[in-house]
Protein backbone atom coordinates (compact mmCIF):
# COMPACT_ATOMS: atom_id res chain seq x y z
CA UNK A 1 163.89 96.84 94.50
CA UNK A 2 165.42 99.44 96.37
CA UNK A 3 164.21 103.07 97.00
CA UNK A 4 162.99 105.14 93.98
CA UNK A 5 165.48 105.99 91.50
CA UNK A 6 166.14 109.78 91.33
CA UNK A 7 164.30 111.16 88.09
CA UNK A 8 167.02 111.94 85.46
CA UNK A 9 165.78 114.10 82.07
CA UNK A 10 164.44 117.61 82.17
CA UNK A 11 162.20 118.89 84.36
CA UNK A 12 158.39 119.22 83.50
CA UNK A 13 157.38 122.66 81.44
CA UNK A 14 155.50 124.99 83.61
CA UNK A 15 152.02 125.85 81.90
CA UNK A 16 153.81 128.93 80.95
CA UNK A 17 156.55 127.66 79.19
CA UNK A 18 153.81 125.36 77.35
CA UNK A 19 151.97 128.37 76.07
CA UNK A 20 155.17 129.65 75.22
CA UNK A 21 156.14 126.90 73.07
CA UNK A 22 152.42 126.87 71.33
CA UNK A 23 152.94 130.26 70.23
CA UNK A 24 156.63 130.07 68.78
CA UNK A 25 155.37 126.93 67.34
CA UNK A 26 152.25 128.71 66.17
CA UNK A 27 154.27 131.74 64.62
CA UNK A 28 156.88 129.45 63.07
CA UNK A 29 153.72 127.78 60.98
CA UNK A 30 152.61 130.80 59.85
CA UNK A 31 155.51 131.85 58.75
CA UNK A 32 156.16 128.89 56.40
CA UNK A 33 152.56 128.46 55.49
CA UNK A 34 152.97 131.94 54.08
CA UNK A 35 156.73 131.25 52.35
CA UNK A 36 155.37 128.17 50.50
CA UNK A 37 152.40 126.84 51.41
CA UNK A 38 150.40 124.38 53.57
CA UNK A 39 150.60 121.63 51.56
CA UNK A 40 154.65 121.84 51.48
CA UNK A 41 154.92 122.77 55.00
CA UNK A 42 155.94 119.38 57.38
CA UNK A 43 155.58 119.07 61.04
CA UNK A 44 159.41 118.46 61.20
CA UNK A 45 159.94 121.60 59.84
CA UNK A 46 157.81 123.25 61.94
CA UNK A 47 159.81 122.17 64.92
CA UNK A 48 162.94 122.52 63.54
CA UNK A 49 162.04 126.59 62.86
CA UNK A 50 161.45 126.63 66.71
CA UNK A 51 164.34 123.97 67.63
CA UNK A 52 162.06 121.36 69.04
CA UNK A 53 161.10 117.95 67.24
CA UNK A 54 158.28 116.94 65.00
CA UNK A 55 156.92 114.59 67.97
CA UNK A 56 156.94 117.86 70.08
CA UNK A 57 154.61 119.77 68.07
CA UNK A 58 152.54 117.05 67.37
CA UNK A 59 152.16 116.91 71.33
CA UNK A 60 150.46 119.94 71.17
CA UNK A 61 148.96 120.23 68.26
CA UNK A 62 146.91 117.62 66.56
CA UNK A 63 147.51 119.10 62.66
CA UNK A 64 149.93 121.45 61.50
CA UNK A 65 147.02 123.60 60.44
CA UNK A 66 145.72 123.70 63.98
CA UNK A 67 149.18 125.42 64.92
CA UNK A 68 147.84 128.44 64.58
CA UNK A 69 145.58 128.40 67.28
CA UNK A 70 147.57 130.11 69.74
CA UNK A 71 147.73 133.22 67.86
CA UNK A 72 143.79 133.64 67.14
CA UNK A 73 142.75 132.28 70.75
CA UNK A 74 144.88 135.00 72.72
CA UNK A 75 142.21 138.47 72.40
CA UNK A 76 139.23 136.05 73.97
CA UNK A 77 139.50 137.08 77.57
CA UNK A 78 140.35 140.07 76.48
CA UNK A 79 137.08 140.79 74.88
CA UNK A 80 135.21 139.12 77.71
CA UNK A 81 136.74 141.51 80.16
CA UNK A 82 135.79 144.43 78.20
CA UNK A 83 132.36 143.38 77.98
CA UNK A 84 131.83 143.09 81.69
CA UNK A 85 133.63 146.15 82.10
CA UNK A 86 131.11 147.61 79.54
CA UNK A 87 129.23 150.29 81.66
CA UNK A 88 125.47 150.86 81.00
CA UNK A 89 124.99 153.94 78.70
CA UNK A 90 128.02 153.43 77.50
CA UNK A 91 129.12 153.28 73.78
CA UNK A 92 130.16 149.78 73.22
CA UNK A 93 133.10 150.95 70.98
CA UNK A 94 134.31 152.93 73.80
CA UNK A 95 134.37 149.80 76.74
CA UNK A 96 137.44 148.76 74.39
CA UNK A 97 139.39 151.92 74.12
CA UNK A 98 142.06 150.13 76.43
CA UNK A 99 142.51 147.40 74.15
CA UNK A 100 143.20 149.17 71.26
CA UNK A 101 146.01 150.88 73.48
CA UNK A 102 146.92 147.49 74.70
CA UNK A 103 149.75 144.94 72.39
CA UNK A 104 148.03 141.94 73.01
CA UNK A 105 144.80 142.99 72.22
CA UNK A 106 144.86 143.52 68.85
CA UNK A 107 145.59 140.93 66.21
CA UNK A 108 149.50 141.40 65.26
CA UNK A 109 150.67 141.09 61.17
CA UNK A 110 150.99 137.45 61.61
CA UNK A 111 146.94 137.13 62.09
CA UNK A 112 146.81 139.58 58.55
CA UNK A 113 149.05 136.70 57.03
CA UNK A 114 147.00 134.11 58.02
CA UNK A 115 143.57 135.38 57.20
CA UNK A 116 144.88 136.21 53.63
CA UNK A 117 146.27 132.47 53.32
CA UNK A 118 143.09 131.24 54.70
CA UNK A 119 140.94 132.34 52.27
CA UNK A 120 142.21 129.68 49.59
CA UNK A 121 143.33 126.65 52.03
CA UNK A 122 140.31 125.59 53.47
CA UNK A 123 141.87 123.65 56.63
CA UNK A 124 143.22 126.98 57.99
CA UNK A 125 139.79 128.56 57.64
CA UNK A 126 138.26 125.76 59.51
CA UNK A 127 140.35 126.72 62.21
CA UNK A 128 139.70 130.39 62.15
CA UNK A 129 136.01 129.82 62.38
CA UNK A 130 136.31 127.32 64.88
CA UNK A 131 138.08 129.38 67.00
CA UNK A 132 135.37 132.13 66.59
CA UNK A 133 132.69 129.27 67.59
CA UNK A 134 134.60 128.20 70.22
CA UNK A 135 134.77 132.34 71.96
CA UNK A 136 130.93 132.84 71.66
CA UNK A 137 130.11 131.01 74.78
CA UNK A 138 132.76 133.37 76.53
CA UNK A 139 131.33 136.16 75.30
CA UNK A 140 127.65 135.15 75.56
CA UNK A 141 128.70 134.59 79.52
CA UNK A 142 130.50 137.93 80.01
CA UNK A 143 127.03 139.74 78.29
CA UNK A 144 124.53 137.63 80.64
CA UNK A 145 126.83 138.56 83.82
CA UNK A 146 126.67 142.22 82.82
CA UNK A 147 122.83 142.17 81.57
CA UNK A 148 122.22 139.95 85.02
CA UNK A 149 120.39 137.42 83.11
CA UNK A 150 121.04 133.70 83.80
CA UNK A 151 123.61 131.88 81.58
CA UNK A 152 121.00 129.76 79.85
CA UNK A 153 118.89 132.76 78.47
CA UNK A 154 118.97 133.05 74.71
CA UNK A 155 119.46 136.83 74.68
CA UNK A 156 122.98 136.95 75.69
CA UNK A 157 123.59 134.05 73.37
CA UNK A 158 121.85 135.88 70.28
CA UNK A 159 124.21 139.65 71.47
CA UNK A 160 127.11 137.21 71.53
CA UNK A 161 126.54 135.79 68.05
CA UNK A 162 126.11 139.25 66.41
CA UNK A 163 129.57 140.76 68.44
CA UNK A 164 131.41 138.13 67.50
CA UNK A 165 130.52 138.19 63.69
CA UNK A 166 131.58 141.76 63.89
CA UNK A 167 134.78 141.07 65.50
CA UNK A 168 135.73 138.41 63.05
CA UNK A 169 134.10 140.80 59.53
CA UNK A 170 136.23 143.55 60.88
CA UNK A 171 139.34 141.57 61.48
CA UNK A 172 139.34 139.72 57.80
CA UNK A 173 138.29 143.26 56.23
CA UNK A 174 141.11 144.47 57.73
CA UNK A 175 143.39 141.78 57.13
CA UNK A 176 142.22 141.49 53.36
CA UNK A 177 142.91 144.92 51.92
CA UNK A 178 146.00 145.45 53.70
CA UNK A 179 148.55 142.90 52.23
CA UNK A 180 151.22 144.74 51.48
CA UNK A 181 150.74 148.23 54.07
CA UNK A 182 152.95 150.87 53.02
CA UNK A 183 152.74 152.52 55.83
CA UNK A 184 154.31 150.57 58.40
CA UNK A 185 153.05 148.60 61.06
CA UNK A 186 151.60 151.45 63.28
CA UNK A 187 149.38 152.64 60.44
CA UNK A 188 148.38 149.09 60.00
CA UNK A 189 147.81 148.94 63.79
CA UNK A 190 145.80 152.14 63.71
CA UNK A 191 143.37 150.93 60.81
CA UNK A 192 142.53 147.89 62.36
CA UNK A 193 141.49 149.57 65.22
CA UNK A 194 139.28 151.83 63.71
CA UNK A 195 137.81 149.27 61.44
CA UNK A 196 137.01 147.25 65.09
CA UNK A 197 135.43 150.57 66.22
CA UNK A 198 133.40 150.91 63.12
CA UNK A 199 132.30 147.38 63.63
CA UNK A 200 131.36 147.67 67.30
CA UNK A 201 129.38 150.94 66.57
CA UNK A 202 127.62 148.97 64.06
CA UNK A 203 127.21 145.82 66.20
CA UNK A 204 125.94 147.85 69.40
CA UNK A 205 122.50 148.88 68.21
CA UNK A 206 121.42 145.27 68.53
CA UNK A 207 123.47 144.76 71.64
CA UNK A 208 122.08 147.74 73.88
């Protein structure tokens, strides 16, 4: 054979562009989940809301209920790197005063959607709480590295558990009794941060 062949097709996606794609992908579920269900949703149509094929998606995404992953993953680090900013003395409501002020921080209406659709289709709750389990480690680390204990002690594991059951409580209260907002999306914005403070406040006596 002669020398290599010069590659022909598209280039590779840049790890980027992939999480790119995961997220239209994992907004374009959502948004069909919610117009007529899981069960009548397809992978095909999936792709074809986002222009890419049914093979495509399945590339990245094992069931079209794990889609959504991309959409409750995104606040982890964030969290983490308010906890290690977390200053000793300090409220623990207050370490994430920036997130609040920050877009990505806070779960967007699609994450409402979802949470009220997940409470009657129990493969989209799965993933919700899996993606909760998953973030506890994170979290547990960011609380050991601030409390300078080592990564295998119990007590940051134990803080980590309670934060992150207030995160997710406050989230779904949130999400639950606002299904139709009238007040626009910055209202909506505005009481899910203060229900996250309220949690936090509550959470932080067992944190401290």
């Amino acid at each position: 054979m002669t020398a290599a062949r010069a590659r022909t097709g598209r280039p590779p996606l840049t790890e980027e562009r992939k999480a790119a794609v995961r997220l239209q992908i994992a907004r374009a579920a959502v948004g069909l989940f919610v117009a007529q269900g899981v069960a009548a949703t397809t992978g095909e149509q999936i792709g074809q809301a986002v222009g890419v094929s049914a093979r495509t998606v399945w590339r990245y995404f094992p069931t079209k209920e794990s889609c959504v992953r991309p959409l409750l993953t995104t606040g982890v680090d964030t969290v983490a790197a308010a906890l290690r900013r977390w200053r000793p003395g300090q409220p623990l409501q207050e370490a994430f005063d920036h997130v609040w002020e920050a877009e990505p921080g806070l779960p967007g209406p699609d994450i409402g959607a979802l949470l009220r659709l997940a409470r009657t289709e129990p493969g989209l709750r799965a993933v919700w709480l899996q993606t909760h389990d998953e973030a506890e480690p994170a979290f547990a680390s960011a609380l050991a590295e601030r409390a300078g204990l080592p990564a295998d002690d119990v007590r940051p594991a134990v803080r980590a558990a309670m934060l992150n059951a207030a995160l997710r409580a406050a989230v779904e209260h949130h999400a639950y009794r606002t299904a139709e907002p009238d007040a626009g999306p910055e209202a909506a914005r505005a009481d899910l941060a203060a229900t996250l403070r309220t949690a936090l406040a509550e959470a932080a006596a067992g944190l401290t």
